[in-house]
PDB file of N, CA and C in Angstrom:
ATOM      1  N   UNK A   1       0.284 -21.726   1.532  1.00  0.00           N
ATOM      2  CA  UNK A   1      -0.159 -20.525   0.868  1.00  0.00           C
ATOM      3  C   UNK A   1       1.049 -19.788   0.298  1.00  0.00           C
ATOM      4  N   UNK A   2       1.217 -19.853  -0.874  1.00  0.00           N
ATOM      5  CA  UNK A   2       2.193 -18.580  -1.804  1.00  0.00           C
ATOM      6  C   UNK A   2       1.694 -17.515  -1.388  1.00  0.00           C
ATOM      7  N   UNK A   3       2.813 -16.689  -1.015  1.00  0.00           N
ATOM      8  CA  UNK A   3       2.183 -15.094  -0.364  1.00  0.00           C
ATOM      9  C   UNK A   3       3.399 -14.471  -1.118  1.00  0.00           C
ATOM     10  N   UNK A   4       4.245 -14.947  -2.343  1.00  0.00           N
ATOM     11  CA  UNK A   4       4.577 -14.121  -3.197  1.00  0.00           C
ATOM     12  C   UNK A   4       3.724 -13.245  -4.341  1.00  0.00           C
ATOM     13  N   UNK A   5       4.048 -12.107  -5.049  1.00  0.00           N
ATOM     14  CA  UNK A   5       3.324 -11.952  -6.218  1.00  0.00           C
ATOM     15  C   UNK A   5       3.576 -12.045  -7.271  1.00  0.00           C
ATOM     16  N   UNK A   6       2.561 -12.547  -8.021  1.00  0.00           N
ATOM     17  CA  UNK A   6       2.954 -13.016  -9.545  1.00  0.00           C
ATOM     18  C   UNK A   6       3.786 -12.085 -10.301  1.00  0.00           C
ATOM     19  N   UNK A   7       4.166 -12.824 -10.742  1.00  0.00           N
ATOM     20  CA  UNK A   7       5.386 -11.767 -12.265  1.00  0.00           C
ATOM     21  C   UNK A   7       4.748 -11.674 -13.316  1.00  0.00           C
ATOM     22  N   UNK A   8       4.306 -10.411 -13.974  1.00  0.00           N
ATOM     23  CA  UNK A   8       3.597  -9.863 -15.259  1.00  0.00           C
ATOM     24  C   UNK A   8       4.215 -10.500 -16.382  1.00  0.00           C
ATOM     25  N   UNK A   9       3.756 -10.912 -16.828  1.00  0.00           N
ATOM     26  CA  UNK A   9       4.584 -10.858 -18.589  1.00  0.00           C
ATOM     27  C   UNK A   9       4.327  -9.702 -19.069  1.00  0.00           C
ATOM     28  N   UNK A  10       3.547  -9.020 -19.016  1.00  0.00           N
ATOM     29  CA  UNK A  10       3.270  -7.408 -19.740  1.00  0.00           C
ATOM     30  C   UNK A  10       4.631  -6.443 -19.640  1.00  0.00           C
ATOM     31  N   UNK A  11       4.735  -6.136 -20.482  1.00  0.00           N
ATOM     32  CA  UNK A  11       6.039  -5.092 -20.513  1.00  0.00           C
ATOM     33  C   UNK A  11       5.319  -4.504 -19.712  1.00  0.00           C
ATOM     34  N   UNK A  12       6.442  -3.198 -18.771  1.00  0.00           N
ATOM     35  CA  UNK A  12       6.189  -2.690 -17.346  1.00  0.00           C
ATOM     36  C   UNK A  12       6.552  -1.207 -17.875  1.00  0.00           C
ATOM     37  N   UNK A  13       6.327  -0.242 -17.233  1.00  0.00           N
ATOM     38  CA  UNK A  13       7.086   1.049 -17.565  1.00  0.00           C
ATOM     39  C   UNK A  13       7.485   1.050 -15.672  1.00  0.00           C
ATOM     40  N   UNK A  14       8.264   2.842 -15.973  1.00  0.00           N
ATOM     41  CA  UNK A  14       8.598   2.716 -14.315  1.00  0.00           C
ATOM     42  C   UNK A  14       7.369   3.336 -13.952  1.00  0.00           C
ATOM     43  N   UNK A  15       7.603   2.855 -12.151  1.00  0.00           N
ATOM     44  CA  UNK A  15       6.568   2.940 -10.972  1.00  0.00           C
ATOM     45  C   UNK A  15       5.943   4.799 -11.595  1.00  0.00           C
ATOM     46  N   UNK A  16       6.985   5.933 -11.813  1.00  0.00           N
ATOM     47  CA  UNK A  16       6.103   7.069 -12.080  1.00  0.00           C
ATOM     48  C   UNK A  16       5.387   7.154 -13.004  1.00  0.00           C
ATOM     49  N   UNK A  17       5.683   6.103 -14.281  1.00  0.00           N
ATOM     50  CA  UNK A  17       4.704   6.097 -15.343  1.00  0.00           C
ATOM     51  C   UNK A  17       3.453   5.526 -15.284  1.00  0.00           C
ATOM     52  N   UNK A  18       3.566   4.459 -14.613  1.00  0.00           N
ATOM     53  CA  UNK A  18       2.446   3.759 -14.455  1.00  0.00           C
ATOM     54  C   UNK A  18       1.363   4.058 -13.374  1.00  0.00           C
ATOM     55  N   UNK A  19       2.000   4.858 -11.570  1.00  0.00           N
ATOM     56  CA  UNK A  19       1.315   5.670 -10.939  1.00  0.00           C
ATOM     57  C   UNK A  19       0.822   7.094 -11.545  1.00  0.00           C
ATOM     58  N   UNK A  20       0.819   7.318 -13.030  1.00  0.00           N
ATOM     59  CA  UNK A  20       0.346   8.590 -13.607  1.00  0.00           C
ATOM     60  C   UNK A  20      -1.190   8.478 -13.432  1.00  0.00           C
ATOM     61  N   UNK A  21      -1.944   7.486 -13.644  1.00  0.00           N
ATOM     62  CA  UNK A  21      -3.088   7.199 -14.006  1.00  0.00           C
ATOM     63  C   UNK A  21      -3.549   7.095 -12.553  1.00  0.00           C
ATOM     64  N   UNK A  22      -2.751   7.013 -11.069  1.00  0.00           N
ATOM     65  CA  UNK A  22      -2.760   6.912  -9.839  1.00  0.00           C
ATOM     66  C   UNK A  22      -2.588   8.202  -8.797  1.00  0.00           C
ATOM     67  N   UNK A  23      -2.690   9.132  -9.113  1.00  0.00           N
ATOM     68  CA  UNK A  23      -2.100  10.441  -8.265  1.00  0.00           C
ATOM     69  C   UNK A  23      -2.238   9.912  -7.312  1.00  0.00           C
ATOM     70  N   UNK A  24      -3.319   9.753  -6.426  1.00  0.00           N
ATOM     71  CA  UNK A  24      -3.597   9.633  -4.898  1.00  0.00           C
ATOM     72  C   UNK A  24      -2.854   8.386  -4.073  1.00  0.00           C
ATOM     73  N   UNK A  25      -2.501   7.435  -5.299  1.00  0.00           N
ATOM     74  CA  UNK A  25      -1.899   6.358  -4.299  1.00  0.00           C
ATOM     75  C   UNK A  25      -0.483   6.572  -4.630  1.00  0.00           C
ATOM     76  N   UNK A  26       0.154   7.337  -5.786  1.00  0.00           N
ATOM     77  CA  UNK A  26       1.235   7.867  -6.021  1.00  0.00           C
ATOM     78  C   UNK A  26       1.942   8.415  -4.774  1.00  0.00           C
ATOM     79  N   UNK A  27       0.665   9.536  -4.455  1.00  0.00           N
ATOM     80  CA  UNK A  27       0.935  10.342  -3.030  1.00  0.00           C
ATOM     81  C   UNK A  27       1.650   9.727  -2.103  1.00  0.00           C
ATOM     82  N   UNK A  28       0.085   8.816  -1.595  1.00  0.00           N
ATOM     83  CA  UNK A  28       0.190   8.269  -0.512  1.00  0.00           C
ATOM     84  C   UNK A  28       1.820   7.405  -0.477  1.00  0.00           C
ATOM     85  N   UNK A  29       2.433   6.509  -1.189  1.00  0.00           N
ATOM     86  CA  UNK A  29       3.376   6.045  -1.610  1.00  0.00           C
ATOM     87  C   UNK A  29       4.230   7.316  -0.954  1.00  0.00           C
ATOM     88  N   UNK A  30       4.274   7.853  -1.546  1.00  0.00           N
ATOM     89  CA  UNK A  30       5.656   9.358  -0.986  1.00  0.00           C
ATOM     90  C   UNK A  30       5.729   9.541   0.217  1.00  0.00           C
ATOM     91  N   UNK A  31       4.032   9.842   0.681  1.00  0.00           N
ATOM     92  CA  UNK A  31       3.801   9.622   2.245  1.00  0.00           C
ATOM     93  C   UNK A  31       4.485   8.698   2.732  1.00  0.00           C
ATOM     94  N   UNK A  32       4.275   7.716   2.926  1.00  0.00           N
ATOM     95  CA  UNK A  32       4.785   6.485   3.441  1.00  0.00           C
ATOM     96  C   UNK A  32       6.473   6.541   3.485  1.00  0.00           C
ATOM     97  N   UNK A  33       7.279   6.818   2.124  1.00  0.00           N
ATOM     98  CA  UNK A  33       8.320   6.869   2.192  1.00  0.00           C
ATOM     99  C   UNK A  33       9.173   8.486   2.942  1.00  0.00           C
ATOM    100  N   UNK A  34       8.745   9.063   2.868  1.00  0.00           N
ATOM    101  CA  UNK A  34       8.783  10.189   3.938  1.00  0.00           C
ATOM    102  C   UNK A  34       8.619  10.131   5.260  1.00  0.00           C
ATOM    103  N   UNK A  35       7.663   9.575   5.323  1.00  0.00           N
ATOM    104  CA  UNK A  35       7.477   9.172   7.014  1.00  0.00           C
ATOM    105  C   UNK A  35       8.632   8.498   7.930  1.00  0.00           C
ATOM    106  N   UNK A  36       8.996   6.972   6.624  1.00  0.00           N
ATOM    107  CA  UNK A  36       9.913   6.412   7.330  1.00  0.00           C
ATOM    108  C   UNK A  36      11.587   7.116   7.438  1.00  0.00           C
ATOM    109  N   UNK A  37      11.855   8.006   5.895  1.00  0.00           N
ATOM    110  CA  UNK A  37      13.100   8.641   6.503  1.00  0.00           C
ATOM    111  C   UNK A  37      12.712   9.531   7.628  1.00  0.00           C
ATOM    112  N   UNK A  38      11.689  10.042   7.756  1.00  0.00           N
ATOM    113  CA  UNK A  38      11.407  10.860   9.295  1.00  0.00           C
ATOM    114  C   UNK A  38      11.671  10.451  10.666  1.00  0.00           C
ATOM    115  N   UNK A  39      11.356   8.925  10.121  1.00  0.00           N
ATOM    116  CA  UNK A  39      11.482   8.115  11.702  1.00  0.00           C
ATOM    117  C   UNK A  39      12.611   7.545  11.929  1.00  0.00           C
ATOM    118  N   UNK A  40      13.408   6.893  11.030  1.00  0.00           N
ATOM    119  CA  UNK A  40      14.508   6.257  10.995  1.00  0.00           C
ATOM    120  C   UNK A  40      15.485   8.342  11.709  1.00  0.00           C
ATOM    121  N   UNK A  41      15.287   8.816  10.695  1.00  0.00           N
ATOM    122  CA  UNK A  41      15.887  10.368  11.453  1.00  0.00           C
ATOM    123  C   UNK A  41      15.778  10.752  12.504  1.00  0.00           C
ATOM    124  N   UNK A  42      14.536  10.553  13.406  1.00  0.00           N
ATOM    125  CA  UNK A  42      14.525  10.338  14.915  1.00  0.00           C
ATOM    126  C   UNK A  42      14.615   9.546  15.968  1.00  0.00           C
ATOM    127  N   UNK A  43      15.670   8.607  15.294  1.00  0.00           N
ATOM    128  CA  UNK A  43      15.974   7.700  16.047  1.00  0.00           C
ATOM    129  C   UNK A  43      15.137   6.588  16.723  1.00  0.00           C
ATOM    130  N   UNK A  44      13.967   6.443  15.383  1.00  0.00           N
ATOM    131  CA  UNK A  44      12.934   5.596  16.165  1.00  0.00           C
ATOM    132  C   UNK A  44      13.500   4.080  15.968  1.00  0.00           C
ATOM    133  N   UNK A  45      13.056   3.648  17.158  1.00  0.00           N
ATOM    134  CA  UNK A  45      13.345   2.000  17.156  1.00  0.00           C
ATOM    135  C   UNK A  45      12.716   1.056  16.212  1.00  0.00           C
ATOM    136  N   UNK A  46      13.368   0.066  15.283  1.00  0.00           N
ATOM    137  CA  UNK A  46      12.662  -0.840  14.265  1.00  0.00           C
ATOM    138  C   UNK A  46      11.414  -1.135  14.603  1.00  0.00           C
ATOM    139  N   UNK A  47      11.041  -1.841  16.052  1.00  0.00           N
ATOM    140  CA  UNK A  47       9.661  -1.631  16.026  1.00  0.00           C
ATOM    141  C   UNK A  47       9.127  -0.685  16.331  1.00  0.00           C
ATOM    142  N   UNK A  48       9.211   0.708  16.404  1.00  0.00           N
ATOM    143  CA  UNK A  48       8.491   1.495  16.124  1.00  0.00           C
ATOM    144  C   UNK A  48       8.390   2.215  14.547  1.00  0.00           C
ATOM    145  N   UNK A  49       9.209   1.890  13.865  1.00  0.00           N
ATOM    146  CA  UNK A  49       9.242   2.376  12.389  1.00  0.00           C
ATOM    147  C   UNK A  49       8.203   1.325  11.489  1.00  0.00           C
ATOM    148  N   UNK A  50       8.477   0.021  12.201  1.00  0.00           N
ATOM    149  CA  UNK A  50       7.443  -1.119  11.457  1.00  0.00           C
ATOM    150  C   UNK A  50       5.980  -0.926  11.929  1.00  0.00           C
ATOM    151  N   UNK A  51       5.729  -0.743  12.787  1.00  0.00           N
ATOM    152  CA  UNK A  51       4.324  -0.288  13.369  1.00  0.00           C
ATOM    153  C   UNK A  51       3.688   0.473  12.367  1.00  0.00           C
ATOM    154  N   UNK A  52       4.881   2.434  12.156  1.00  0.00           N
ATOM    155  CA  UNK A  52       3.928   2.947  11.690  1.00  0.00           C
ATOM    156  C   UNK A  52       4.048   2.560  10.336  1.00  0.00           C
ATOM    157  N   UNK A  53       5.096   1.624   9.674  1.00  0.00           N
ATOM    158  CA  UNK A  53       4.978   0.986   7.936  1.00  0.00           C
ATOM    159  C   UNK A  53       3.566   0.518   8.026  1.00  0.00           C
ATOM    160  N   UNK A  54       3.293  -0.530   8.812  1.00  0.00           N
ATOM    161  CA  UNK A  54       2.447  -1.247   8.744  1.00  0.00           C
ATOM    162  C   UNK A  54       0.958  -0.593   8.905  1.00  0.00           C
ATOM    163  N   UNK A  55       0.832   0.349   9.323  1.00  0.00           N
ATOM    164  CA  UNK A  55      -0.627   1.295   9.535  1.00  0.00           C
ATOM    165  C   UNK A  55      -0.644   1.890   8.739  1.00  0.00           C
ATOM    166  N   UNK A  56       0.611   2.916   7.680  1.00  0.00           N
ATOM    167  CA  UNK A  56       0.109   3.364   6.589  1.00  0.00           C
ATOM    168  C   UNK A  56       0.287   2.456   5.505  1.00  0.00           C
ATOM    169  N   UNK A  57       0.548   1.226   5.469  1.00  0.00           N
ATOM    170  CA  UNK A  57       0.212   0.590   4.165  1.00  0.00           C
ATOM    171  C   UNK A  57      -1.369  -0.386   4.288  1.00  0.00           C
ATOM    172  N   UNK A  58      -1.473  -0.715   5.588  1.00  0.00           N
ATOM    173  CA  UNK A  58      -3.041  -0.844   5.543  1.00  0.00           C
ATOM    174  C   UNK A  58      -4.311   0.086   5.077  1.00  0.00           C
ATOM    175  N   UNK A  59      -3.733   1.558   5.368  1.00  0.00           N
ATOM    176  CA  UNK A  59      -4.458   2.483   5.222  1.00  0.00           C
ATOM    177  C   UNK A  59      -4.584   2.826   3.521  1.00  0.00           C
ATOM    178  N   UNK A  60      -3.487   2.256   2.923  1.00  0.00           N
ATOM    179  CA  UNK A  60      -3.444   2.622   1.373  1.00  0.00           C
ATOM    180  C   UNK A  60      -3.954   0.962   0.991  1.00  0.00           C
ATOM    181  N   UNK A  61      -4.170  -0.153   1.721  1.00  0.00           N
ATOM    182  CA  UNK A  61      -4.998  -1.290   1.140  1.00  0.00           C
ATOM    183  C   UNK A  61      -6.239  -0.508   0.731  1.00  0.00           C
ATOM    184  N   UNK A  62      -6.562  -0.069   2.144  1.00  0.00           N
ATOM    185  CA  UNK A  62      -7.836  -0.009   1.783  1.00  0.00           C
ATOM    186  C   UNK A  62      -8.453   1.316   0.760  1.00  0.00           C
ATOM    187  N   UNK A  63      -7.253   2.386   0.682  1.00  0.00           N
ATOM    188  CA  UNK A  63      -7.825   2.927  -0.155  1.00  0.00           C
ATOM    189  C   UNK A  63      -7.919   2.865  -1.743  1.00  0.00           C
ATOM    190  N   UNK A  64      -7.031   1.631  -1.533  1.00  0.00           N
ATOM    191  CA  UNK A  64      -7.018   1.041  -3.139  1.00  0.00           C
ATOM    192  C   UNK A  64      -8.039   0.163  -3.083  1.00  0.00           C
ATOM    193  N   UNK A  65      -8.214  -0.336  -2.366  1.00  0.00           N
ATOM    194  CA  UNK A  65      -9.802  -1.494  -2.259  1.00  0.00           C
ATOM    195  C   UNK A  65     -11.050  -0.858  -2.623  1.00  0.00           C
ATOM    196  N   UNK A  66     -11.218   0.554  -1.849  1.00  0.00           N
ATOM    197  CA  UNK A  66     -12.230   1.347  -1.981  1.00  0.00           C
ATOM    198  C   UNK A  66     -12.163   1.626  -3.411  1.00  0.00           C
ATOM    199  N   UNK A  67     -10.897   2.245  -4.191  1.00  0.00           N
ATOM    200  CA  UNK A  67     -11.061   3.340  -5.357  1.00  0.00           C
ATOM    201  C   UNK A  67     -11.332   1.492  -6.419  1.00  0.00           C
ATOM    202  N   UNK A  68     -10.296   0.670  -6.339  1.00  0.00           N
ATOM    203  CA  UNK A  68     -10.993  -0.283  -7.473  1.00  0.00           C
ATOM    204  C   UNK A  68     -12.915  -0.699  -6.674  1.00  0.00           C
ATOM    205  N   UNK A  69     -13.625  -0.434  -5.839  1.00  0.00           N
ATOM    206  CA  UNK A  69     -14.553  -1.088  -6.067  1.00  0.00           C
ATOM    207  C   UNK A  69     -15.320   0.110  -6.724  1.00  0.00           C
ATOM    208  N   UNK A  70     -14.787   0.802  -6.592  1.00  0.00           N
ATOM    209  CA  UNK A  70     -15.687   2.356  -7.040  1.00  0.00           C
ATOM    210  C   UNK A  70     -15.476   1.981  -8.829  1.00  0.00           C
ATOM    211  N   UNK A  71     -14.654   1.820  -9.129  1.00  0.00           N
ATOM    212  CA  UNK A  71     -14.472   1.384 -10.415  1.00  0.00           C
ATOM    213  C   UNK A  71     -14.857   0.591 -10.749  1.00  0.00           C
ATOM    214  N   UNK A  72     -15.226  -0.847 -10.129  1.00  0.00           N
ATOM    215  CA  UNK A  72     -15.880  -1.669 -10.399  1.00  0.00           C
ATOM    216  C   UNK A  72     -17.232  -1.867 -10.613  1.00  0.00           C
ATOM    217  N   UNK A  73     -18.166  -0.698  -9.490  1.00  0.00           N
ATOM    218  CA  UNK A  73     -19.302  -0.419  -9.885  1.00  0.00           C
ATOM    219  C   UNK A  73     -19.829   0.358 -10.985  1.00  0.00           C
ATOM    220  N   UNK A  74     -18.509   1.311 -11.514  1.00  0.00           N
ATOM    221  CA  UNK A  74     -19.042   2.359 -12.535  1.00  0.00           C
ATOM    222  C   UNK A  74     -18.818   1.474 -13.631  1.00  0.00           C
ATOM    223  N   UNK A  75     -18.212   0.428 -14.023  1.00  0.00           N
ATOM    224  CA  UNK A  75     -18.010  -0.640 -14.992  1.00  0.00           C
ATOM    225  C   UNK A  75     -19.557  -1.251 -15.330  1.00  0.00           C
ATOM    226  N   UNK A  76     -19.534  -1.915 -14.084  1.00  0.00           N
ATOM    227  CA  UNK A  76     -20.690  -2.271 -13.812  1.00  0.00           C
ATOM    228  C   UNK A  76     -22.344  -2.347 -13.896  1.00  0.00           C
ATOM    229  N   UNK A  77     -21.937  -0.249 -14.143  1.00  0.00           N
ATOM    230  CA  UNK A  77     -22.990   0.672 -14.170  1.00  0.00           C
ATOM    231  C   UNK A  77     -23.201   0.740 -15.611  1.00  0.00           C
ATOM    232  N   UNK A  78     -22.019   0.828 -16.333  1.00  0.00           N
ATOM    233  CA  UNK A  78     -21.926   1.469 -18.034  1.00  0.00           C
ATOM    234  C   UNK A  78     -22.290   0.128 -18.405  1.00  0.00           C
ATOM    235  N   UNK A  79     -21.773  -1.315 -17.924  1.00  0.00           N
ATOM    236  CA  UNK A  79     -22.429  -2.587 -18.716  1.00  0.00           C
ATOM    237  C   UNK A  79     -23.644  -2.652 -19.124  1.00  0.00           C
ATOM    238  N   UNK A  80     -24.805  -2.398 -17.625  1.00  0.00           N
ATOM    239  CA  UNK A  80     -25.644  -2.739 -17.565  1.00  0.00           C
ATOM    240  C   UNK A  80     -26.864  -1.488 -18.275  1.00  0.00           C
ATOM    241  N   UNK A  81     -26.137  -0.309 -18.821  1.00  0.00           N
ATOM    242  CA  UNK A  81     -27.048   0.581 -19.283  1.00  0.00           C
ATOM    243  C   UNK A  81     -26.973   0.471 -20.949  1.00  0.00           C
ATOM    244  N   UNK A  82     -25.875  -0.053 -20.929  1.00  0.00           N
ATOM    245  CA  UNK A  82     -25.906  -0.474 -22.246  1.00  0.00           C
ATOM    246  C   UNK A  82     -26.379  -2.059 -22.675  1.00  0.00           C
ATOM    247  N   UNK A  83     -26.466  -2.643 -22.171  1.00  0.00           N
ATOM    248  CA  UNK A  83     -27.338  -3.865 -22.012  1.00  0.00           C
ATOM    249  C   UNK A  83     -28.771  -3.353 -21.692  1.00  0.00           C
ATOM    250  N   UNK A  84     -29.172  -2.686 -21.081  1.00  0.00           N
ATOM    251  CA  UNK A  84     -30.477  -2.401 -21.091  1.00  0.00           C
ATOM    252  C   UNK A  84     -30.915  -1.012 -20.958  1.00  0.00           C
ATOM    253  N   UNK A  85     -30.780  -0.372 -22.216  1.00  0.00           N
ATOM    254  CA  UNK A  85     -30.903   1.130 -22.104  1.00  0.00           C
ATOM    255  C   UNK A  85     -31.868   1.899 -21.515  1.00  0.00           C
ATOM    256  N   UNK A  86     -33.186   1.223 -21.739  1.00  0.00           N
ATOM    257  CA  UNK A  86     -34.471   1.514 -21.020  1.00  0.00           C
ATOM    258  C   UNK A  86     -34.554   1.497 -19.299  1.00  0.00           C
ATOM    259  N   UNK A  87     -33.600   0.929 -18.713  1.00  0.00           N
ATOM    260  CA  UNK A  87     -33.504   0.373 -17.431  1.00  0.00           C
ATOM    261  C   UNK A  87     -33.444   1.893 -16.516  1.00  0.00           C
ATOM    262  N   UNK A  88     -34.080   1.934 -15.564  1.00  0.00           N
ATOM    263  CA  UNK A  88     -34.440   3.454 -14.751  1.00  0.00           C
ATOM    264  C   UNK A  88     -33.525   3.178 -13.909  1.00  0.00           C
ATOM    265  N   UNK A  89     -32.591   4.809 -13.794  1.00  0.00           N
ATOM    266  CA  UNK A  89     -31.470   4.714 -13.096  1.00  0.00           C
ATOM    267  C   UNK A  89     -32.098   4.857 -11.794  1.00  0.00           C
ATOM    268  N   UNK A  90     -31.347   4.455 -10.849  1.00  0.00           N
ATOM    269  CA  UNK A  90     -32.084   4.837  -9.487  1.00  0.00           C
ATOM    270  C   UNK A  90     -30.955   5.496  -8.513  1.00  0.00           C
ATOM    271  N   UNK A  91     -31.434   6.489  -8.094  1.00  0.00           N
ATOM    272  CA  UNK A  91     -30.599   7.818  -7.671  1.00  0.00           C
ATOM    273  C   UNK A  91     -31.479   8.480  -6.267  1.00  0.00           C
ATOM    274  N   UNK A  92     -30.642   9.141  -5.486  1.00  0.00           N
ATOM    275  CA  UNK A  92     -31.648   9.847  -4.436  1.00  0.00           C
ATOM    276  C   UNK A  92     -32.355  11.031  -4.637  1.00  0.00           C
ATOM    277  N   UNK A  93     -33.113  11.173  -4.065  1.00  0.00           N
ATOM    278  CA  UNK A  93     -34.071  12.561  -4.681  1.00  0.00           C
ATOM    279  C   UNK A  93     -33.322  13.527  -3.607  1.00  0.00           C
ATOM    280  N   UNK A  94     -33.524  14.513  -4.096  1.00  0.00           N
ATOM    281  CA  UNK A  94     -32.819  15.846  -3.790  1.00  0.00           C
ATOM    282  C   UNK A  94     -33.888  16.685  -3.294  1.00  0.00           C
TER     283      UNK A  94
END
């Protein structure tokens, strides 16, 4: 299994240009890097600095998992209403 990641051919801008369109995982990113000068500053032990790397970058998998499926359904949503305009949205009653 390659567990490297692919290299873009797409011209790139930098990480703040391209997290523009990202605030929340921008954040979280800062978070993360804050945390660890926090810990490395209190003298925490490598495995305790990798622990907490490793819990807040799971925690930003998944909130990038969540926000692209959320996107994926509203894609999803605009395909299929425009493919079938007549089609009854279905929503909860209030």
């Amino acid at each position: 299994m390659n567990d490297e990641l692919p290299i873009s051919k797409l011209k790139r801008g930098s990480l703040d240009e391209r997290f523009k369109a990202h605030p929340q995982t921008y954040e979280r990113l800062q978070a993360i890097a804050d945390m660890m000068e926090a810990s490395i500053a209190a003298g925490c032990s490598a495995d305790e600095a990798e622990e907490r790397a490793v819990e807040q970058i799971q925690k930003l998998g998944r909130a990038l998992l969540h926000d692209w499926a959320l996107e994926a359904q509203q894609k999803s949503l605009e395909q299929a209403q425009r493919q079938e305009p007549q089609a009854i949205k279905h929503a909860k009653k209030k």
